[in-house]
PDB file of N, CA and C in Angstrom:
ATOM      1  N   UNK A   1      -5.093  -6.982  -5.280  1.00  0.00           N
ATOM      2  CA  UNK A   1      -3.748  -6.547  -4.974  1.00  0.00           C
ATOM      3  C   UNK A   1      -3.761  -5.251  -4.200  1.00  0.00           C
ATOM      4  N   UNK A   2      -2.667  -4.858  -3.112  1.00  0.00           N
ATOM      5  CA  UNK A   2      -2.799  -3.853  -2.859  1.00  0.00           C
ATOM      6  C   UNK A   2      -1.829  -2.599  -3.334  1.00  0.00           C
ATOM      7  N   UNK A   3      -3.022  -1.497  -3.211  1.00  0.00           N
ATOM      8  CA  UNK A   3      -2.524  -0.066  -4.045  1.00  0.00           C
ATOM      9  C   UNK A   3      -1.112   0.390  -4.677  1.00  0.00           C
ATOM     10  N   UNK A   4      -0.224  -0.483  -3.824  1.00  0.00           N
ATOM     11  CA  UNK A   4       1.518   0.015  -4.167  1.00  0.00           C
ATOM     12  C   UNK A   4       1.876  -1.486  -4.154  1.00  0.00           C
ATOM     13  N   UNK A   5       1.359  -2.618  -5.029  1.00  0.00           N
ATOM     14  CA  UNK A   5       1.898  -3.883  -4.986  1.00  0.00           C
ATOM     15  C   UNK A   5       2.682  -4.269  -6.150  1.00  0.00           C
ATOM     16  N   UNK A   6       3.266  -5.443  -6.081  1.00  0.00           N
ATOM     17  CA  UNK A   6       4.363  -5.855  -7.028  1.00  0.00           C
ATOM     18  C   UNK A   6       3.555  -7.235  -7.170  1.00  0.00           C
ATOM     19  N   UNK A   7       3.618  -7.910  -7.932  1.00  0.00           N
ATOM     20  CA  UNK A   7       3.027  -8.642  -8.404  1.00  0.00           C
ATOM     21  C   UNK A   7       4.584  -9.926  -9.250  1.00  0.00           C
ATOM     22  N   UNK A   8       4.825 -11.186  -8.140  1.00  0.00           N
ATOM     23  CA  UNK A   8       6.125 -12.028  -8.641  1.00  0.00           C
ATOM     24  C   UNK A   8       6.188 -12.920  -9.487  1.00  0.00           C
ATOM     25  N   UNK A   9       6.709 -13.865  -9.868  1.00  0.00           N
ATOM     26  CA  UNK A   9       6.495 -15.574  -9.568  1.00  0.00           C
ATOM     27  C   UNK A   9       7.528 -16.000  -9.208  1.00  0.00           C
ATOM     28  N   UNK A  10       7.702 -16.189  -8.230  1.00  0.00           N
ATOM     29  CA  UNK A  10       8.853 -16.911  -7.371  1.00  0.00           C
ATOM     30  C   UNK A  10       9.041 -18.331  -7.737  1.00  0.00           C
ATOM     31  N   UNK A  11      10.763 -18.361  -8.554  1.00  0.00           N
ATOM     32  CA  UNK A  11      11.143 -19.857  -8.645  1.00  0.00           C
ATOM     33  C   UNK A  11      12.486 -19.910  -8.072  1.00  0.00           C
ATOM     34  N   UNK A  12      12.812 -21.028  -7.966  1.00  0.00           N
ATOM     35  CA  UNK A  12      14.262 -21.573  -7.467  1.00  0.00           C
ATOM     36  C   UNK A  12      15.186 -20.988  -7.989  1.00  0.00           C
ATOM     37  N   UNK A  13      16.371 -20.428  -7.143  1.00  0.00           N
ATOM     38  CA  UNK A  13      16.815 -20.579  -6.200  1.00  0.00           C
ATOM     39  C   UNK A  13      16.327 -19.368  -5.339  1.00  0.00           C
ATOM     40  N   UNK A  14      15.714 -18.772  -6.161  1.00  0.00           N
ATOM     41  CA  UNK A  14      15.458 -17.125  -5.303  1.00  0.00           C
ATOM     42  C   UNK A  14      15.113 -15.589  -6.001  1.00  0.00           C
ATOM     43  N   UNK A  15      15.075 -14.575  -4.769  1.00  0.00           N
ATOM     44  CA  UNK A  15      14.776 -13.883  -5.660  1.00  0.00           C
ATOM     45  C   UNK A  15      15.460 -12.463  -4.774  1.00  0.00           C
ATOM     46  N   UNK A  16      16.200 -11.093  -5.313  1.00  0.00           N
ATOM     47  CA  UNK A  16      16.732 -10.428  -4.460  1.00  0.00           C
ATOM     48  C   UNK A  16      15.886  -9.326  -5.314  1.00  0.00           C
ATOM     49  N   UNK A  17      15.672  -8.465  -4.087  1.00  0.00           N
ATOM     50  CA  UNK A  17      14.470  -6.823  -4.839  1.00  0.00           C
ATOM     51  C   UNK A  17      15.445  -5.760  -3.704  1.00  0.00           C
ATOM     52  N   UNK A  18      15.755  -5.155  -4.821  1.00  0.00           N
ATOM     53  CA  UNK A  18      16.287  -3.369  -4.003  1.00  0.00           C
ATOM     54  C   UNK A  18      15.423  -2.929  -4.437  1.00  0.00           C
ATOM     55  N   UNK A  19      14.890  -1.759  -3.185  1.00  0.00           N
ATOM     56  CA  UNK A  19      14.160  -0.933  -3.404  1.00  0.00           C
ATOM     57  C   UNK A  19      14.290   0.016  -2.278  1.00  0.00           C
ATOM     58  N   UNK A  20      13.202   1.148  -2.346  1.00  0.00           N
ATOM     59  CA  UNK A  20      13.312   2.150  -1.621  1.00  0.00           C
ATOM     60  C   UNK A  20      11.474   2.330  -0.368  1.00  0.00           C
ATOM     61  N   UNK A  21      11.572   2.599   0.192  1.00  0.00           N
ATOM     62  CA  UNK A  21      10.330   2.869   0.741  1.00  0.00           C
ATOM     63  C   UNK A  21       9.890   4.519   0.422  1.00  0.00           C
ATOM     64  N   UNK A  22      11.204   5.283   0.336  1.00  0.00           N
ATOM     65  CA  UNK A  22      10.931   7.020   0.262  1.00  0.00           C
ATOM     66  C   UNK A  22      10.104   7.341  -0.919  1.00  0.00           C
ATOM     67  N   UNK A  23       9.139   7.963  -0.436  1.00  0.00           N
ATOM     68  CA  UNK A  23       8.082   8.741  -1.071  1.00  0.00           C
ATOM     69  C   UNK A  23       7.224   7.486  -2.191  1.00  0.00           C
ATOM     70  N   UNK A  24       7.015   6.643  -0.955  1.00  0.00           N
ATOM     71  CA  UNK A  24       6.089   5.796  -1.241  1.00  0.00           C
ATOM     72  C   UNK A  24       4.413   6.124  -0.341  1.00  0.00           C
ATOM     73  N   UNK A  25       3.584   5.620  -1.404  1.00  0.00           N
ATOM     74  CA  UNK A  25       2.158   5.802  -0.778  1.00  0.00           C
ATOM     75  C   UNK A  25       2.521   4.982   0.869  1.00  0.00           C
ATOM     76  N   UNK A  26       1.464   5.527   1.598  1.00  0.00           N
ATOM     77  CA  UNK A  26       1.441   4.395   2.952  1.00  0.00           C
ATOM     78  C   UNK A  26       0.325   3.713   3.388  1.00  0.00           C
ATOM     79  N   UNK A  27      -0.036   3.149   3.884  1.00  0.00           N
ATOM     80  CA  UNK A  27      -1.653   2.577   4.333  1.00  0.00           C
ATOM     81  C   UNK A  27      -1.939   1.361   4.335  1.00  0.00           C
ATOM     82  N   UNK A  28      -0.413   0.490   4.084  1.00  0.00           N
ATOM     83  CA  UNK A  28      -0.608  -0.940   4.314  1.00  0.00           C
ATOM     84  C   UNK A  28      -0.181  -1.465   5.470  1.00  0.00           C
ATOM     85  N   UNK A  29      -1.273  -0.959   6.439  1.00  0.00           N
ATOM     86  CA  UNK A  29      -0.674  -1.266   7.649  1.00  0.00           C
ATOM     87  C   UNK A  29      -0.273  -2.520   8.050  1.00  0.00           C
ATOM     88  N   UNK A  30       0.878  -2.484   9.225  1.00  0.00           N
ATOM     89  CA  UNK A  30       0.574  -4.313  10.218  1.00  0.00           C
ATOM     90  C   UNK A  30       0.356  -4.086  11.694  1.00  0.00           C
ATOM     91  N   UNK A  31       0.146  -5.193  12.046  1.00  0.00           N
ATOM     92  CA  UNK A  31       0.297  -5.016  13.688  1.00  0.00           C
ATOM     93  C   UNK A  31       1.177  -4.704  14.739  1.00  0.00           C
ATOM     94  N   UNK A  32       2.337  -4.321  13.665  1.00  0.00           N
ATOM     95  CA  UNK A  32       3.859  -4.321  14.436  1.00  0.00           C
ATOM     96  C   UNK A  32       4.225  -2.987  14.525  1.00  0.00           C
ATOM     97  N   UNK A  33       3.700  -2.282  13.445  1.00  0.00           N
ATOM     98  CA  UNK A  33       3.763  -0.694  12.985  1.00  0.00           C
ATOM     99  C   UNK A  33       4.039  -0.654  10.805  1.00  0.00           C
ATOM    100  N   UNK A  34       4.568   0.904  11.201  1.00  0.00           N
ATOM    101  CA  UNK A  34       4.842   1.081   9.739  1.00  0.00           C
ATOM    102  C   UNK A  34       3.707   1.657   8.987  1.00  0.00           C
ATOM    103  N   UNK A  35       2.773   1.989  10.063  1.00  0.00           N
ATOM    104  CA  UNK A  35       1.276   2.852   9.173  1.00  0.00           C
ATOM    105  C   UNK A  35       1.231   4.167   8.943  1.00  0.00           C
ATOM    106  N   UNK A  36       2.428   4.761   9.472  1.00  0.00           N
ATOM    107  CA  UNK A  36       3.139   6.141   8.636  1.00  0.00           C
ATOM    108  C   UNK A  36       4.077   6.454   7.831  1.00  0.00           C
ATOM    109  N   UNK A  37       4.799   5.102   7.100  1.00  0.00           N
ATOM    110  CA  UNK A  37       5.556   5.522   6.126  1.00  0.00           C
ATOM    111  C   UNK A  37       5.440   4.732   5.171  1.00  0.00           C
ATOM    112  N   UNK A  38       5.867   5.165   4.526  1.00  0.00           N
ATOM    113  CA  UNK A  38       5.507   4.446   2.803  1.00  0.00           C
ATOM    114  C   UNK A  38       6.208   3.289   2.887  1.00  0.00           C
ATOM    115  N   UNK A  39       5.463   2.410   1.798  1.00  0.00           N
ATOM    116  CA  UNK A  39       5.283   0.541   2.270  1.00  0.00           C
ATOM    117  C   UNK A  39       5.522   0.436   0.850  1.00  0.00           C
ATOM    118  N   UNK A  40       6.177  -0.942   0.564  1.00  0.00           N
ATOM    119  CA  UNK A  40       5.719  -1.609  -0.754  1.00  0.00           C
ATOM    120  C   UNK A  40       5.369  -3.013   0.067  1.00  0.00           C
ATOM    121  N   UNK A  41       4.816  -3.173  -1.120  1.00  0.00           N
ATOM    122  CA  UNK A  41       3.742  -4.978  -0.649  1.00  0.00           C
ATOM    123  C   UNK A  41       4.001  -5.812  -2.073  1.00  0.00           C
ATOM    124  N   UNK A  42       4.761  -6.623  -2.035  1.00  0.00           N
ATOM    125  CA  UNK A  42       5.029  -7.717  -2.910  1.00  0.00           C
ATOM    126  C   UNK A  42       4.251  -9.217  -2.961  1.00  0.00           C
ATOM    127  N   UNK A  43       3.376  -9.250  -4.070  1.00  0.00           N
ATOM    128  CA  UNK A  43       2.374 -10.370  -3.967  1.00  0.00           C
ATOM    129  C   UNK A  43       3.464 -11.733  -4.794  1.00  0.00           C
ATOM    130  N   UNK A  44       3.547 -12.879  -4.066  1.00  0.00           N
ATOM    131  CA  UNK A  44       4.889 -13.921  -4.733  1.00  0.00           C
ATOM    132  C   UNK A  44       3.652 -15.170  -4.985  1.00  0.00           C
ATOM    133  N   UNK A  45       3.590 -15.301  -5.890  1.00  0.00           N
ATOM    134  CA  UNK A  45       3.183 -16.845  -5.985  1.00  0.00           C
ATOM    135  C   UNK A  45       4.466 -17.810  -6.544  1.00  0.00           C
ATOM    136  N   UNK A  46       4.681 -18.721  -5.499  1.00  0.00           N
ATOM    137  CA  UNK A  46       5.453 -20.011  -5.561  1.00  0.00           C
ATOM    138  C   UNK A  46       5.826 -20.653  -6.749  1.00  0.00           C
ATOM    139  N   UNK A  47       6.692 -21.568  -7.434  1.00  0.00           N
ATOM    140  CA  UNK A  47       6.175 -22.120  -8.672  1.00  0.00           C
ATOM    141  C   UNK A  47       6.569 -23.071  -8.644  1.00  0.00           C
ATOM    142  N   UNK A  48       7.508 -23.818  -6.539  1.00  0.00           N
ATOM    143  CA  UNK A  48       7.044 -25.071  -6.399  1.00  0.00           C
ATOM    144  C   UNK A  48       6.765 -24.612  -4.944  1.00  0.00           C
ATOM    145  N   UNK A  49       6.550 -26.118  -4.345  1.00  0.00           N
ATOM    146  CA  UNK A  49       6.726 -25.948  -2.884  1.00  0.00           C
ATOM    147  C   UNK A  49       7.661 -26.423  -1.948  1.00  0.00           C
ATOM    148  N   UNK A  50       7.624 -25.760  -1.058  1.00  0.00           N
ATOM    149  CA  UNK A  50       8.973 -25.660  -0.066  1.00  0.00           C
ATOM    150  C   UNK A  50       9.234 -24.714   0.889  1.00  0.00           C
ATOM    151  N   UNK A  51      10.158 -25.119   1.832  1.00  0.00           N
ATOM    152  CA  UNK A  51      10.779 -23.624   3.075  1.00  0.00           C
ATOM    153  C   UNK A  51      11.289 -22.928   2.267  1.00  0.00           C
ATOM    154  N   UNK A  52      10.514 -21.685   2.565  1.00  0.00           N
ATOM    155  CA  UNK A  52      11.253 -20.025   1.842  1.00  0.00           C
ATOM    156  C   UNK A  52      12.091 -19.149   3.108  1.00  0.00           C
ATOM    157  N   UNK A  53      12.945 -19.001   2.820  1.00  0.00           N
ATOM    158  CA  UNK A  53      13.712 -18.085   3.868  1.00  0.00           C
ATOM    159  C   UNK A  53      13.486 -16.567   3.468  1.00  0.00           C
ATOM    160  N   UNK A  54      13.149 -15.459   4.005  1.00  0.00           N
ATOM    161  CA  UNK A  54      12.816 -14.493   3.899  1.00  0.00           C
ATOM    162  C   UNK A  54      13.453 -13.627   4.628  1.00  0.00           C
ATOM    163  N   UNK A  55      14.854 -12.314   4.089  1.00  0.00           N
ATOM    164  CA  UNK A  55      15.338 -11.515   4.637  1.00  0.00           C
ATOM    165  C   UNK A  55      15.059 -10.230   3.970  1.00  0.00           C
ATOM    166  N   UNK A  56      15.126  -9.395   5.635  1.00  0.00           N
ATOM    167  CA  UNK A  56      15.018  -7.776   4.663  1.00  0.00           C
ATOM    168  C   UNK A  56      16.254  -7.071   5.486  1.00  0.00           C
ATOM    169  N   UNK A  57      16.661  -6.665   4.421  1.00  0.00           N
ATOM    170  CA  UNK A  57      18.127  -5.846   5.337  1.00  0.00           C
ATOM    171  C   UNK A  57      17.976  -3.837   5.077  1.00  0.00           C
ATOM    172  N   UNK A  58      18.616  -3.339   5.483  1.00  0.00           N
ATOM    173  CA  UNK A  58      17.871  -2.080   5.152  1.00  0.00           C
ATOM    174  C   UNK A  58      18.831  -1.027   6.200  1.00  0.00           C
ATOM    175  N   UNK A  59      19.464   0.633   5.959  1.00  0.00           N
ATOM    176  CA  UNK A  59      20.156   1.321   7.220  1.00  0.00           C
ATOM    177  C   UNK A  59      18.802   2.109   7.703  1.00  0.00           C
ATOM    178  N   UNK A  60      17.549   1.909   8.042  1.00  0.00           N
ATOM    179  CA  UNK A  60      16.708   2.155   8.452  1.00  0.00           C
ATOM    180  C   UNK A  60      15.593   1.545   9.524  1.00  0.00           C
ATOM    181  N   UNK A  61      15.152   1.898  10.114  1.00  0.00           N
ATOM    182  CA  UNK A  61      14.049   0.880  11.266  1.00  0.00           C
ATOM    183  C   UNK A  61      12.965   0.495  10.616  1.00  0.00           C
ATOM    184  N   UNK A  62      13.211  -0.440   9.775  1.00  0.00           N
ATOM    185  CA  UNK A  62      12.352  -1.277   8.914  1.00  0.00           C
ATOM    186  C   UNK A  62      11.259  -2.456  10.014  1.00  0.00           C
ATOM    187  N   UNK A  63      10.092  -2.417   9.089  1.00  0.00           N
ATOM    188  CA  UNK A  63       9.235  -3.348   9.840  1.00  0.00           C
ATOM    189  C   UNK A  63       8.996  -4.590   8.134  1.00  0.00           C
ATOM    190  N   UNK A  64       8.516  -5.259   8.609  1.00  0.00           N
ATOM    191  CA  UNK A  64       8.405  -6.679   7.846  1.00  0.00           C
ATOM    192  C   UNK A  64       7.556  -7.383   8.008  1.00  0.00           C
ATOM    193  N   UNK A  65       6.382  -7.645   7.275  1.00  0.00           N
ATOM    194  CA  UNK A  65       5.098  -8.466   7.823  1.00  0.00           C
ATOM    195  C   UNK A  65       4.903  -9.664   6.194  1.00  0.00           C
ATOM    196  N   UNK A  66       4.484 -10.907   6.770  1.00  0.00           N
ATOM    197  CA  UNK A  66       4.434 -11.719   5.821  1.00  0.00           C
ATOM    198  C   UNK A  66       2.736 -11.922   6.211  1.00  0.00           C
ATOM    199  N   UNK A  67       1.571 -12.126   5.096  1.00  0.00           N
ATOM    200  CA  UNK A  67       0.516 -12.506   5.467  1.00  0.00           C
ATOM    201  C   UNK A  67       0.144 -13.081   3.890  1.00  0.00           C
ATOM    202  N   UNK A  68      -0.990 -13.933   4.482  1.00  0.00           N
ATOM    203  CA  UNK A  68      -1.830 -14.615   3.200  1.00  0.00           C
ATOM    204  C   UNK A  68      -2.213 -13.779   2.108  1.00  0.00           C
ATOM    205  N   UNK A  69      -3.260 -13.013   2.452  1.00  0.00           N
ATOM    206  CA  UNK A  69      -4.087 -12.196   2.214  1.00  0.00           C
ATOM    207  C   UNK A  69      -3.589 -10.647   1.973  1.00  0.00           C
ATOM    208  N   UNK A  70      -3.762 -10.077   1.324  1.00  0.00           N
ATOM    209  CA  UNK A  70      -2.845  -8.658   1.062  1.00  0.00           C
ATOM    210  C   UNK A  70      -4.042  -7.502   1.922  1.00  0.00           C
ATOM    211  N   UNK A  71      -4.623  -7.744   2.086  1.00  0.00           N
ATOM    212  CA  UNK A  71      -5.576  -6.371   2.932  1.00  0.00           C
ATOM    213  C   UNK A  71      -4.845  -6.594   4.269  1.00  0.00           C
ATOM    214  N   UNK A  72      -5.099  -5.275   4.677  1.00  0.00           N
ATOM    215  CA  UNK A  72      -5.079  -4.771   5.969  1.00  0.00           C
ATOM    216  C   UNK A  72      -5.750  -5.589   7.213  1.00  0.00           C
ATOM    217  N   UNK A  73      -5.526  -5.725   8.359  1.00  0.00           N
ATOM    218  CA  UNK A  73      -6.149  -6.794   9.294  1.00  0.00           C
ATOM    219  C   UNK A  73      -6.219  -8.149   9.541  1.00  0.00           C
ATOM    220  N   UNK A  74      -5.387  -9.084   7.829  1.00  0.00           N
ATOM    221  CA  UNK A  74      -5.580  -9.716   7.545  1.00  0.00           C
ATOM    222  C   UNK A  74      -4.560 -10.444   8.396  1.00  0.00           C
ATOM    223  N   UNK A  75      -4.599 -11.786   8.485  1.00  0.00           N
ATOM    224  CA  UNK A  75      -3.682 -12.707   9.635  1.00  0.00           C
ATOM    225  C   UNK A  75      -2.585 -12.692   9.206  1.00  0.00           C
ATOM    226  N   UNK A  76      -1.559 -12.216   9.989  1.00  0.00           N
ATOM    227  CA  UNK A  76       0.228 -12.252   9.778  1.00  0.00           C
ATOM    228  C   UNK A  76       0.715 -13.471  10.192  1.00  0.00           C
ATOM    229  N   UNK A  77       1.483 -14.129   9.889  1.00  0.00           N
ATOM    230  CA  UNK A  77       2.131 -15.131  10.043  1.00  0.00           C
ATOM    231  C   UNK A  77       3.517 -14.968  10.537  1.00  0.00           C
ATOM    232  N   UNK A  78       3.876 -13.500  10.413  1.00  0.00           N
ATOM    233  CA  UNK A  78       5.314 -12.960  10.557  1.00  0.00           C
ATOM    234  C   UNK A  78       5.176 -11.538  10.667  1.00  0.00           C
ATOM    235  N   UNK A  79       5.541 -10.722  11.791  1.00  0.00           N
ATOM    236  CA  UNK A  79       5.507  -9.346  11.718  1.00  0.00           C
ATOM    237  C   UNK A  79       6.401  -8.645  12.795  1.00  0.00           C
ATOM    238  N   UNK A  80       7.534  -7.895  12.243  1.00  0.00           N
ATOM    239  CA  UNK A  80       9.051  -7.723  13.065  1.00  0.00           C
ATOM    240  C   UNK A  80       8.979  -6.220  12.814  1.00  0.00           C
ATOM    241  N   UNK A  81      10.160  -5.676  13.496  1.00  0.00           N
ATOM    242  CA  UNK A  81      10.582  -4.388  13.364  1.00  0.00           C
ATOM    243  C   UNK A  81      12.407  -4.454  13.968  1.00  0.00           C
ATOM    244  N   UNK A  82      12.811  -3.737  13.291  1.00  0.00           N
ATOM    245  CA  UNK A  82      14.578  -3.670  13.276  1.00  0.00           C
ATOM    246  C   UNK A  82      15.258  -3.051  12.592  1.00  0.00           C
ATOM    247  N   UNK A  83      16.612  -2.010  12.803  1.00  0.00           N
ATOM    248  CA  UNK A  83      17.119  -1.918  12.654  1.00  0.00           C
ATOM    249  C   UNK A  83      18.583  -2.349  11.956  1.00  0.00           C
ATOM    250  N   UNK A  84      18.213  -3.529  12.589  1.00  0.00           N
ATOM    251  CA  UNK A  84      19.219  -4.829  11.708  1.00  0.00           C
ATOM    252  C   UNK A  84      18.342  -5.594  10.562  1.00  0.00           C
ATOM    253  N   UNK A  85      19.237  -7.164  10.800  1.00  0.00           N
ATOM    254  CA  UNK A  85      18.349  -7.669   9.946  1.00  0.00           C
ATOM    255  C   UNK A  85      17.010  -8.249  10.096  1.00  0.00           C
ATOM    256  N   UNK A  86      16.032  -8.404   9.320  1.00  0.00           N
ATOM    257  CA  UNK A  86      14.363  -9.152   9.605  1.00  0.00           C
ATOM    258  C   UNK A  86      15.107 -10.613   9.284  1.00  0.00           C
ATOM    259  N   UNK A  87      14.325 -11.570   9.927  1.00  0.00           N
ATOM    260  CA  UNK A  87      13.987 -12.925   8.567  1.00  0.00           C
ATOM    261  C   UNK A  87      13.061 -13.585   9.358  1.00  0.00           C
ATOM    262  N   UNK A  88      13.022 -14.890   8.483  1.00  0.00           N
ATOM    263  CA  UNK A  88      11.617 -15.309   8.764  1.00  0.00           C
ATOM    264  C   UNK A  88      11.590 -16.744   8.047  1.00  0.00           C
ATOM    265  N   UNK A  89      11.204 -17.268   8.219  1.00  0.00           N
ATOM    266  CA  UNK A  89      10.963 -19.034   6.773  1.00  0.00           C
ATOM    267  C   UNK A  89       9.277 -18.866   6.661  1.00  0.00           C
ATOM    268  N   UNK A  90       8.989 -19.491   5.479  1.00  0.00           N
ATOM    269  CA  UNK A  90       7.921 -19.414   5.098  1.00  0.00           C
ATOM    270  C   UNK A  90       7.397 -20.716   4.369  1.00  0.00           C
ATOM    271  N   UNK A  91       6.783 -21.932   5.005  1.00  0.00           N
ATOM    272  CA  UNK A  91       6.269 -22.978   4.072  1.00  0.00           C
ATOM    273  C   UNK A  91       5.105 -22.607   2.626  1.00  0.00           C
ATOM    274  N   UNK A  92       6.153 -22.423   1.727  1.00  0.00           N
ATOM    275  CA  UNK A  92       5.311 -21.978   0.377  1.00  0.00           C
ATOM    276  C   UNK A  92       4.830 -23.106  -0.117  1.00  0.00           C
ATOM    277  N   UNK A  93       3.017 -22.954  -0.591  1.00  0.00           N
ATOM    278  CA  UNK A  93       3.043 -24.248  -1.281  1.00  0.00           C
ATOM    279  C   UNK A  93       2.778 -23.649  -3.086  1.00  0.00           C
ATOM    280  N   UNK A  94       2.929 -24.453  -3.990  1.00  0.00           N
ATOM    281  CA  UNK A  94       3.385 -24.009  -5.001  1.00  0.00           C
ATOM    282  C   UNK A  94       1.453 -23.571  -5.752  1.00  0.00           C
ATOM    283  N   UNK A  95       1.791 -22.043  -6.372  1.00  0.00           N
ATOM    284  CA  UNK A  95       0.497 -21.454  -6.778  1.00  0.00           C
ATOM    285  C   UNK A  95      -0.468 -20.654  -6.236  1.00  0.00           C
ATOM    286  N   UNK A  96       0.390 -21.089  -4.744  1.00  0.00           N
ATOM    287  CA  UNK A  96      -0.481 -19.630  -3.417  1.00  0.00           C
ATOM    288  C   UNK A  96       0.197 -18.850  -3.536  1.00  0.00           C
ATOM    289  N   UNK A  97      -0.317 -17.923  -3.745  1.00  0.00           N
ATOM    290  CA  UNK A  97       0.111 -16.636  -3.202  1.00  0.00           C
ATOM    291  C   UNK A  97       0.475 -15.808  -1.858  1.00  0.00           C
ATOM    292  N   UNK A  98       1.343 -15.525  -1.546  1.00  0.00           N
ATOM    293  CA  UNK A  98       1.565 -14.711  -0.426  1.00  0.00           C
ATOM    294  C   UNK A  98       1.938 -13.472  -0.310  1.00  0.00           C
ATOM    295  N   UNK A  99       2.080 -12.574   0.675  1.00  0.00           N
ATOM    296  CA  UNK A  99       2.218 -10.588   0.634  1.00  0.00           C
ATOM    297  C   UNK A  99       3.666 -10.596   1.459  1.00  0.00           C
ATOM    298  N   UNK A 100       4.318 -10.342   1.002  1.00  0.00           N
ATOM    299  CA  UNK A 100       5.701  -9.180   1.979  1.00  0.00           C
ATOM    300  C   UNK A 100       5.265  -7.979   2.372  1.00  0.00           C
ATOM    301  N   UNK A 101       4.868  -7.470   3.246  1.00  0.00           N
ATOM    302  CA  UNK A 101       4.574  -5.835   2.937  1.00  0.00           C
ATOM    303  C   UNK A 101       6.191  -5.262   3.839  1.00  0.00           C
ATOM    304  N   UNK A 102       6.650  -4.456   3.071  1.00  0.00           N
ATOM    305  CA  UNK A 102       8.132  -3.568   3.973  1.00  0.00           C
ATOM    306  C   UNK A 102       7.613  -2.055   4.088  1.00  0.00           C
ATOM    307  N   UNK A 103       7.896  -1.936   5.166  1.00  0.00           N
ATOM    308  CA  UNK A 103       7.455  -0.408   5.818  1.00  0.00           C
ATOM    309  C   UNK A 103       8.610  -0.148   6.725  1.00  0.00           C
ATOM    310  N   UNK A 104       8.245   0.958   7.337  1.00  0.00           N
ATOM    311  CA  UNK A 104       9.210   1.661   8.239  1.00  0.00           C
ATOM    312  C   UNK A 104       8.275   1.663   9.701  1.00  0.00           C
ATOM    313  N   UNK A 105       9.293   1.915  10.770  1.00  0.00           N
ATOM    314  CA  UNK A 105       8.565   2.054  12.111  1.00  0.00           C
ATOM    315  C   UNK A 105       8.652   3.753  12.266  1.00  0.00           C
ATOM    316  N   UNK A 106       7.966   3.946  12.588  1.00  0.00           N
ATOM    317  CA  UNK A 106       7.285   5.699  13.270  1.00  0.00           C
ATOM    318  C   UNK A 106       7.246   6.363  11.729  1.00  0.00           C
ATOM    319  N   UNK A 107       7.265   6.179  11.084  1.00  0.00           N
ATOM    320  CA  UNK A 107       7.245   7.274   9.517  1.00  0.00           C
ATOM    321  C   UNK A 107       8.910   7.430   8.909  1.00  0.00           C
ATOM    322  N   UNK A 108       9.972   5.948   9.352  1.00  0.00           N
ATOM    323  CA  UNK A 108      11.138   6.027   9.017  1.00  0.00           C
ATOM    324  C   UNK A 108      11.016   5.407   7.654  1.00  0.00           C
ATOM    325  N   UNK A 109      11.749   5.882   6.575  1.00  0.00           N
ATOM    326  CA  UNK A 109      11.888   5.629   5.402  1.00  0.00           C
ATOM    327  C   UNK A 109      13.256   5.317   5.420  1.00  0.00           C
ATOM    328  N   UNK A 110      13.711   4.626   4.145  1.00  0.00           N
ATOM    329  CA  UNK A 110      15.103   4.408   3.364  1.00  0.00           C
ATOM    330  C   UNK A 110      15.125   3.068   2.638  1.00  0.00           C
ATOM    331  N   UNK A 111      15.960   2.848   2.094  1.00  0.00           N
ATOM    332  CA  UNK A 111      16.257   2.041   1.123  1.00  0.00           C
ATOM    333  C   UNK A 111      16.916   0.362   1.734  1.00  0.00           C
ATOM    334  N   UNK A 112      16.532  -0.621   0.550  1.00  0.00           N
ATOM    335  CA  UNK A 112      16.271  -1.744   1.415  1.00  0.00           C
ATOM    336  C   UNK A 112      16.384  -2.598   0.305  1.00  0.00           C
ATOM    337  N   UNK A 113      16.708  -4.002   0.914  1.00  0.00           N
ATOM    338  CA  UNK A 113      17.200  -5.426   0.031  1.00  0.00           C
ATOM    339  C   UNK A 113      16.087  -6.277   0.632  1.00  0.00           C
ATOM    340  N   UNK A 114      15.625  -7.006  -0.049  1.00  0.00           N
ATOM    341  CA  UNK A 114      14.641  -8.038   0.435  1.00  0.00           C
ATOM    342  C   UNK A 114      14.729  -9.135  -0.440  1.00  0.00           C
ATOM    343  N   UNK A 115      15.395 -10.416  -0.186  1.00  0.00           N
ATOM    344  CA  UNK A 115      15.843 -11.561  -0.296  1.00  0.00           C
ATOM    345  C   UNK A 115      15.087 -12.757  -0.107  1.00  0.00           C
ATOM    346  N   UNK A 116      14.535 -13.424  -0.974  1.00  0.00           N
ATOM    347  CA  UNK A 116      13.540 -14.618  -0.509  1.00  0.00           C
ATOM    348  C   UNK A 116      14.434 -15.859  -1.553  1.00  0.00           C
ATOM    349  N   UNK A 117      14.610 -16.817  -0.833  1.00  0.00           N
ATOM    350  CA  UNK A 117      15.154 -17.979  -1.570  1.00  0.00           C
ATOM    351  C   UNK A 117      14.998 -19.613  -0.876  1.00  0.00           C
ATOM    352  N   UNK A 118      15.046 -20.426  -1.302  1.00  0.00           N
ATOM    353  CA  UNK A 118      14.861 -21.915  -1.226  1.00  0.00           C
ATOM    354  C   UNK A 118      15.816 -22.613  -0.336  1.00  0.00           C
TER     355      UNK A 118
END
């Protein structure tokens, strides 16, 4: 798991997480940005399978990366940056695990909704 992770089990119909990025550790980088401000990384294992819709809403320049694997470098499947809203679908199969990591672009922090449902 990584250093500032959440650890889920994602079932039907969904799942909604407020949270904050401020004065969070940082270092979970992506390829999109967000390697200067504090990140949380949410590890979800499925508990069936199916299209996951994945939103992050946030009044900050939020970045959003979905990958297999929770380390750094590891292959993204999804990796945005915005001001508005992120989303994304995600074919979950049921018992894998997958990473959200939410960060900020240039070292922007603030507070944030992140929405995954069926």
């Amino acid at each position: 798991m990584c250093p500032t992770g959440a650890d889920i089990q994602l079932a039907p119909p969904g799942i909604w997480i407020s949270d904050t990025t401020n004065n969070k550790n940082s270092g979970n980088g992506t390829t999109c940005g967000g390697n200067s401000a504090g990140d949380m990384v949410y590890r979800f294992t499925p508990t069936q399978s199916g299209t996951l819709n994945i939103e992050l809403t946030g009044s900050y320049d939020k970045v959003m990366a979905v990958r297999d694997a929770c380390q750094e470098g590891g292959a993204e499947r999804f990796c945005d940056t915005s001001t508005g809203m992120l989303s994304t679908t995600y074919a979950a199969q049921m018992g894998q695990s997958f990473h959200v990591v939410v960060s900020g672009l240039s070292g922007d922090e603030g507070s944030y909704e992140l929405h995954l449902f069926y």
